[in-house]
C-alpha atoms as a PDB file:
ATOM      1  CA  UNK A   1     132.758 200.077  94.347  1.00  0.00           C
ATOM      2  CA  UNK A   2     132.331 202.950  91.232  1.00  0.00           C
ATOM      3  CA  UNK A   3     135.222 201.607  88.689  1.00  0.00           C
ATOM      4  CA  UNK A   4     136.004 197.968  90.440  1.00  0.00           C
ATOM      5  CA  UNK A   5     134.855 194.409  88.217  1.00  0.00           C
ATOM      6  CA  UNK A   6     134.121 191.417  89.675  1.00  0.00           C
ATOM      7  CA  UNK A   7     135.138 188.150  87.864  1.00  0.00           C
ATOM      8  CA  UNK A   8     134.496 185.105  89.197  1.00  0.00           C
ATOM      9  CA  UNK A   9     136.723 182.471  87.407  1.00  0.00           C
ATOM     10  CA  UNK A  10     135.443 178.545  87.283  1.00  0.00           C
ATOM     11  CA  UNK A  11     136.967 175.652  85.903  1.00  0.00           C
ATOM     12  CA  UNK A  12     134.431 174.073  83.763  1.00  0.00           C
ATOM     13  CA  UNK A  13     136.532 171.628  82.616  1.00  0.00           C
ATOM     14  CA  UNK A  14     134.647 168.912  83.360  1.00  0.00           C
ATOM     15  CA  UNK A  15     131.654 170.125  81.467  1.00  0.00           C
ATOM     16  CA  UNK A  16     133.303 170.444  78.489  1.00  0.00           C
ATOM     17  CA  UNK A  17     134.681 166.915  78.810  1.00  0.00           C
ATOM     18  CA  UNK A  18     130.956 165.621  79.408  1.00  0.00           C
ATOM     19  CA  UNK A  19     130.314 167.698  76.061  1.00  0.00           C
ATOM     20  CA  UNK A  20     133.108 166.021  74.371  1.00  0.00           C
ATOM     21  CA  UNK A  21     131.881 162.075  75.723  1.00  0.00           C
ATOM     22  CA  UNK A  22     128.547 162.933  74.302  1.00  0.00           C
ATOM     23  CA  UNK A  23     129.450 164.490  70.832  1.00  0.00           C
ATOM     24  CA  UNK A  24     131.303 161.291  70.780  1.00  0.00           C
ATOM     25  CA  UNK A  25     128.783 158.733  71.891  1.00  0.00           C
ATOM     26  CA  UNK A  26     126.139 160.662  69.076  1.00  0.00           C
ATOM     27  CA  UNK A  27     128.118 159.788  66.290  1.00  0.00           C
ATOM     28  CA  UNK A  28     130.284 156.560  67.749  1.00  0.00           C
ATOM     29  CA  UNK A  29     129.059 152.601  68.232  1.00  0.00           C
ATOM     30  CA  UNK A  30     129.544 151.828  72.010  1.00  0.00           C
ATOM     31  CA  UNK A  31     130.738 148.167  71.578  1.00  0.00           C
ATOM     32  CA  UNK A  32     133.045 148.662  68.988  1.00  0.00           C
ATOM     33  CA  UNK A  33     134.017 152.497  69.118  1.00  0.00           C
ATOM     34  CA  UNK A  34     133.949 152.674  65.158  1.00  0.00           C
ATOM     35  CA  UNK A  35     131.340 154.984  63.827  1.00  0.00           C
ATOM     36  CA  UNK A  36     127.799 154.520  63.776  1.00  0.00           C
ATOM     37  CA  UNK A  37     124.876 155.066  61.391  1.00  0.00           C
ATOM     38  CA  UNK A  38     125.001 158.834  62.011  1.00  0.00           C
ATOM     39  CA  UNK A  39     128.972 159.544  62.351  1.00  0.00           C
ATOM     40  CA  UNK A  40     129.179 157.108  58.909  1.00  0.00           C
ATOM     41  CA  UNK A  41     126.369 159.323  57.323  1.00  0.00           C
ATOM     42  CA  UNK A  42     128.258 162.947  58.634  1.00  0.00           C
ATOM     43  CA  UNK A  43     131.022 161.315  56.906  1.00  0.00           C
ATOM     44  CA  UNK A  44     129.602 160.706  53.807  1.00  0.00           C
ATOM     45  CA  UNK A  45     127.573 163.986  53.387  1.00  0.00           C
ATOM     46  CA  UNK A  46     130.983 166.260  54.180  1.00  0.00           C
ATOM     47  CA  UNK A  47     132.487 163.941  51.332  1.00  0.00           C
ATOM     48  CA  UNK A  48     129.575 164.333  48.604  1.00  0.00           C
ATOM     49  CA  UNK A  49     129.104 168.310  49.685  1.00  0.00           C
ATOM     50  CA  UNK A  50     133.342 168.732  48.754  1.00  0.00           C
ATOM     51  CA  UNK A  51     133.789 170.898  45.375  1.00  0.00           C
ATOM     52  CA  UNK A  52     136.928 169.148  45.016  1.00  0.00           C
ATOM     53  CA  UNK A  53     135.275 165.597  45.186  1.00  0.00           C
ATOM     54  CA  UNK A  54     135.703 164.387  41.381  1.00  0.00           C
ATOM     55  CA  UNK A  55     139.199 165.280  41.198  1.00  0.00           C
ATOM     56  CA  UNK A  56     140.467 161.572  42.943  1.00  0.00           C
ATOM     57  CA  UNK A  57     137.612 158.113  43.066  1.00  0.00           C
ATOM     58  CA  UNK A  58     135.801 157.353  46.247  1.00  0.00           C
ATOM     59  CA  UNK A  59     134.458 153.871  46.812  1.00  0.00           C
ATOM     60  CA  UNK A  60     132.105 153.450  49.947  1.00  0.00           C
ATOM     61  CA  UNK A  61     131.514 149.433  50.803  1.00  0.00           C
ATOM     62  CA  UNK A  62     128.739 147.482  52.094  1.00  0.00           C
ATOM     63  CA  UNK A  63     129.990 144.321  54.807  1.00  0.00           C
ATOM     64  CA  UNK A  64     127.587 142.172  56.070  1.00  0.00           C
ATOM     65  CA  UNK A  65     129.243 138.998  58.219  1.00  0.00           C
ATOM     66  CA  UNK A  66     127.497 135.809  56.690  1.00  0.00           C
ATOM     67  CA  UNK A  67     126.776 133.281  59.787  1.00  0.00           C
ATOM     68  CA  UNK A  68     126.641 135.844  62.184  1.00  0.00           C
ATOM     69  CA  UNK A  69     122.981 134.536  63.528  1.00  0.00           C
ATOM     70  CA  UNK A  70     124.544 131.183  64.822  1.00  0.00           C
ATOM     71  CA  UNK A  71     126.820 132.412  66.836  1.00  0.00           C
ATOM     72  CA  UNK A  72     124.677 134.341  68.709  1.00  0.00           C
ATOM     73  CA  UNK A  73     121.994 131.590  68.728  1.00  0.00           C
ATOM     74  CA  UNK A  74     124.969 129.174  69.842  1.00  0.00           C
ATOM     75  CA  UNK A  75     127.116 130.815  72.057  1.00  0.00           C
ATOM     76  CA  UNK A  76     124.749 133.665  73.120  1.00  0.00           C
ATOM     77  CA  UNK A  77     124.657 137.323  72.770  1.00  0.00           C
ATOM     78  CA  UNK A  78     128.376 138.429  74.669  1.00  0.00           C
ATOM     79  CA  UNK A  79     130.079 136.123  72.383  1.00  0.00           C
ATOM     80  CA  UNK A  80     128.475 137.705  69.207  1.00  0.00           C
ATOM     81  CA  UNK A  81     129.240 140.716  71.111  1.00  0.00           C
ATOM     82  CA  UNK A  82     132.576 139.796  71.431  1.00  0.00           C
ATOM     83  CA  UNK A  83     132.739 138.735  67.849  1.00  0.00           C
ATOM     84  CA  UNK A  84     131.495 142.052  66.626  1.00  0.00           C
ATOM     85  CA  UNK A  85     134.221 143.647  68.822  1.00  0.00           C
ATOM     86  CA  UNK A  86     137.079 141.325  66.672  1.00  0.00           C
ATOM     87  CA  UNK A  87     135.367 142.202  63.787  1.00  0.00           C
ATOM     88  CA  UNK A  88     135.671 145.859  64.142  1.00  0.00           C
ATOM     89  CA  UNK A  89     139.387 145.716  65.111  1.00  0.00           C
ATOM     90  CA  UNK A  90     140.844 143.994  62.210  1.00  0.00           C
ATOM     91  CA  UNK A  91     138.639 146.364  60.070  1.00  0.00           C
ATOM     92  CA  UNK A  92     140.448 149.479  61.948  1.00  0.00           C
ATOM     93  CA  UNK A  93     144.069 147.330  61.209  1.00  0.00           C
ATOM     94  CA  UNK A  94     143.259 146.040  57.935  1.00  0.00           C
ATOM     95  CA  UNK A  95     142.188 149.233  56.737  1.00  0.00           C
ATOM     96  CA  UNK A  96     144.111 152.708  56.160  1.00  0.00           C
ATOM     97  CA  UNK A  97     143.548 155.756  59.064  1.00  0.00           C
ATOM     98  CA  UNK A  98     142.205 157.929  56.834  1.00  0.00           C
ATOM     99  CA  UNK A  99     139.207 155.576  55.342  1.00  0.00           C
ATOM    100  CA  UNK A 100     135.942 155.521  57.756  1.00  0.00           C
ATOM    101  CA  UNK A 101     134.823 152.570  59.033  1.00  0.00           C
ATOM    102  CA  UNK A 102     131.462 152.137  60.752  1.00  0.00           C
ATOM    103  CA  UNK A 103     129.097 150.003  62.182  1.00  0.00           C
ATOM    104  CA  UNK A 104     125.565 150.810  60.889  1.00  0.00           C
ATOM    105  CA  UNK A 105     123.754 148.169  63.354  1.00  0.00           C
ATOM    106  CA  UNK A 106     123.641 144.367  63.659  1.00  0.00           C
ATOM    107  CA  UNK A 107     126.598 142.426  62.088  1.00  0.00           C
ATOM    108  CA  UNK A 108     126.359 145.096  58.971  1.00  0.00           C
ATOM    109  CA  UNK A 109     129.382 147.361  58.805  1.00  0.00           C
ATOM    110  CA  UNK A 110     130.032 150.163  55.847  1.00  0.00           C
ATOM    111  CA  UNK A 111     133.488 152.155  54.471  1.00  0.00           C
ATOM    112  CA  UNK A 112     134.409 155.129  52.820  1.00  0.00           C
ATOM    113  CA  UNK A 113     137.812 154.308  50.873  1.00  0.00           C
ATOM    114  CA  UNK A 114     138.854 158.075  50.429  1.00  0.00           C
ATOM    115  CA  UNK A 115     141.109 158.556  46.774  1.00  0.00           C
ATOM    116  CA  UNK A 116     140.455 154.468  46.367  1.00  0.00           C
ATOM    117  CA  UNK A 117     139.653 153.105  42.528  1.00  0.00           C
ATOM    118  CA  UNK A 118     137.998 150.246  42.443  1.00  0.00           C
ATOM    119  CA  UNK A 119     140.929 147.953  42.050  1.00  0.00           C
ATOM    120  CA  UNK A 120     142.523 149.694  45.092  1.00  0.00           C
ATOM    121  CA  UNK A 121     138.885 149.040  46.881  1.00  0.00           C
ATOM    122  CA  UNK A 122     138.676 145.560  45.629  1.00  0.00           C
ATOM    123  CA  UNK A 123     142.256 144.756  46.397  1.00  0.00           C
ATOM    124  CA  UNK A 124     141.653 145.916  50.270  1.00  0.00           C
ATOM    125  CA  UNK A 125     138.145 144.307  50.717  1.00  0.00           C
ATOM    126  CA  UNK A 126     139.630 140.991  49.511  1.00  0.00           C
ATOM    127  CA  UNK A 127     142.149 141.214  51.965  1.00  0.00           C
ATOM    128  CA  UNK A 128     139.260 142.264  54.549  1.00  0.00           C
ATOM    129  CA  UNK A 129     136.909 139.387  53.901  1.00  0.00           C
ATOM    130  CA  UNK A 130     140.162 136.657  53.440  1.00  0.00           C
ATOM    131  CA  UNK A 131     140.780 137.694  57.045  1.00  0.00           C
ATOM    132  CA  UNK A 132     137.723 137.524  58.405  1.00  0.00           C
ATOM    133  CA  UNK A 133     136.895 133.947  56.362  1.00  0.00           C
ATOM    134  CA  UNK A 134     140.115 133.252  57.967  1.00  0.00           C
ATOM    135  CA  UNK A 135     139.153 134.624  62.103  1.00  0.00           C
ATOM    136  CA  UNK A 136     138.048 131.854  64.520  1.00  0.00           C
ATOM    137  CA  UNK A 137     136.873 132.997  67.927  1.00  0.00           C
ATOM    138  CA  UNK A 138     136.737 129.844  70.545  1.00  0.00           C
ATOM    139  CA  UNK A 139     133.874 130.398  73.012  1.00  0.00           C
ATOM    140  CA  UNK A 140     133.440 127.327  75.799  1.00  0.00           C
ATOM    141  CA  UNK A 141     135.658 125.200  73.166  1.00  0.00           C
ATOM    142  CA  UNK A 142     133.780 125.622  70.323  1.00  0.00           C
ATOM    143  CA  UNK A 143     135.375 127.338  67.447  1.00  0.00           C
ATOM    144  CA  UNK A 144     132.989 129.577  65.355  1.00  0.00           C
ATOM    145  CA  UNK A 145     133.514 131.429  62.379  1.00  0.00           C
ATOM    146  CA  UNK A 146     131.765 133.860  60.122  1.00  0.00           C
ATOM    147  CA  UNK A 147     132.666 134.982  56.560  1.00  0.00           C
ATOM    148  CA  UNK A 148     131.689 138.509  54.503  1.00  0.00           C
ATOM    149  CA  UNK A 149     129.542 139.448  51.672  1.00  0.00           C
ATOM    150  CA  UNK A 150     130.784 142.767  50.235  1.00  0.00           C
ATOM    151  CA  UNK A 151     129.435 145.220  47.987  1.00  0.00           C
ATOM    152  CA  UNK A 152     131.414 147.999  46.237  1.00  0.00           C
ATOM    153  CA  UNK A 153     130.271 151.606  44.612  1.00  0.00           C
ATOM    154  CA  UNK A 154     131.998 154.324  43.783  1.00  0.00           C
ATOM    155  CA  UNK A 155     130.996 157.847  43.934  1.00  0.00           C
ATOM    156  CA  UNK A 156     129.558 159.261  40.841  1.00  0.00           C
ATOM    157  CA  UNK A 157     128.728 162.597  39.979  1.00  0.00           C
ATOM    158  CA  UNK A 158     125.444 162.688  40.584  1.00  0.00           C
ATOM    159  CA  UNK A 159     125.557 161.326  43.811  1.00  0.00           C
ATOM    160  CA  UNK A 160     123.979 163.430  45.709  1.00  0.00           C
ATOM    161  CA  UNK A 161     122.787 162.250  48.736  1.00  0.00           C
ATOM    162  CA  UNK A 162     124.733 159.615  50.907  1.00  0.00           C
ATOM    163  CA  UNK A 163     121.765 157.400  50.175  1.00  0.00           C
ATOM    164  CA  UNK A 164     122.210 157.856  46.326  1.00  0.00           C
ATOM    165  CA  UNK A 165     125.863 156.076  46.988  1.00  0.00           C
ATOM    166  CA  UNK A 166     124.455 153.294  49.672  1.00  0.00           C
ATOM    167  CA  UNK A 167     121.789 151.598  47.979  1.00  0.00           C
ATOM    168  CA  UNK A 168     124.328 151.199  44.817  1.00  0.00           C
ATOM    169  CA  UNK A 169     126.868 149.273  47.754  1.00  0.00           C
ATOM    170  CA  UNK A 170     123.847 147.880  49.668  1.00  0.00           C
ATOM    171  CA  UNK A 171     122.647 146.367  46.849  1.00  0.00           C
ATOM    172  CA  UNK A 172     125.976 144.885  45.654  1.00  0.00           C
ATOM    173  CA  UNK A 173     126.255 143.228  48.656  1.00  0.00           C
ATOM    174  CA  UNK A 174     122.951 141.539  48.539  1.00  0.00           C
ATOM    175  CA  UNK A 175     124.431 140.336  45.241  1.00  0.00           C
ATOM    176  CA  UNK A 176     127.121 138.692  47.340  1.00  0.00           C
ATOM    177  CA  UNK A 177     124.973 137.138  49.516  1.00  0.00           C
ATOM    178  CA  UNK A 178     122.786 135.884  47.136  1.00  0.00           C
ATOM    179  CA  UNK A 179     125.343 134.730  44.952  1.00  0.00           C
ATOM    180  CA  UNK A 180     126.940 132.547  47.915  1.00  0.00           C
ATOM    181  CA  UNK A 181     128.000 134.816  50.101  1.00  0.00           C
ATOM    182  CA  UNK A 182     132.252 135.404  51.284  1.00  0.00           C
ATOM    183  CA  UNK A 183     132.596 137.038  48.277  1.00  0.00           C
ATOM    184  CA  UNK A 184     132.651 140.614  47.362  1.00  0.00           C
ATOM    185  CA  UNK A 185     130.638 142.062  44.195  1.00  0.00           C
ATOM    186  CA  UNK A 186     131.992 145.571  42.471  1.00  0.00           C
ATOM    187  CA  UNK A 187     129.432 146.063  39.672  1.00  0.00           C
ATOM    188  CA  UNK A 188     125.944 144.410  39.535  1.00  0.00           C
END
């Protein structure tokens, strides 16, 4: 055998498809396939870490669905599941394919609007929480509908950290809430 190789070949595609399903679930929400908390946050890091970052506005957004506690208390758990699920798909349609959209947990959802001023932000989000003020899901003949407080902030320069930029559009959409909620707040 002096001079002879041996290669054994093996298909591991299947392996690498069970790598791909799990890079996917880390970073994806399993009921509504958006992002989650840590493909949202991957997101926004790449974003702040970019030299190029202050050459075009970046807005990141704050949703929270108003209501959203009495349809689960009402119709149970798979409708507010279900709910969630319509939620998440007009948010993919509404929105453009290159902004993220993500569902951080609960009935809260968060955006990065990439090269988006805040009128172009504002002007999108409006048409985001008009639709969902406008969405009625009818579970066992009973209509239910939830509305949206959202908060706006754009990137600054010393945004740092994707926390830096979150607590300015967390905070704006407390404001929301607090001010009546379905509404959306820009600057505090």
């Amino acid at each position: 055998m002096h001079g002879y190789r041996v290669y054994v070949l093996h298909d591991d595609a299947e392996r690498r498809q069970r790598e791909q399903a799990h890079r996917w679930e880390a970073s994806h929400d399993p009921l509504t396939g958006l992002a989650n908390r840590r493909g949202f946050l991957a997101a926004l890091n790449q974003l702040l870490s970019r030299p190029d970052r202050q050459d075009e506005p970046h807005a990141v957004a704050m949703l929270d669905l108003d209501f959203f506690k009495e349809v689960n208390d009402r119709a149970g758990h798979s409708a507010g599941d279900r709910l969630l699920q319509d939620i998440a798909s007009l948010l993919l349609h509404r929105l453009r394919a290159s902004d993220v959209v993500a569902r951080l947990g609960g009935d809260e959802f968060a955006f990065i609007l990439y090269d988006c001023d805040r009128e172009h932000a504002a002007d999108l989000l409006e048409g985001v929480r008009q639709q969902i003020a406008e969405h009625v899901m009818v579970c066992d003949s009973h209509p239910y509908h939830v509305t949206a407080s959202i908060g706006i902030a754009l990137l600054q320069a010393e945004d740092k950290l994707p926390q830096d930029v979150l607590d300015r559009a967390d905070m704006r959409c407390y404001l929301a809430k607090h001010q009546g909620r379905n509404r959306l707040v820009t600057m505090a």
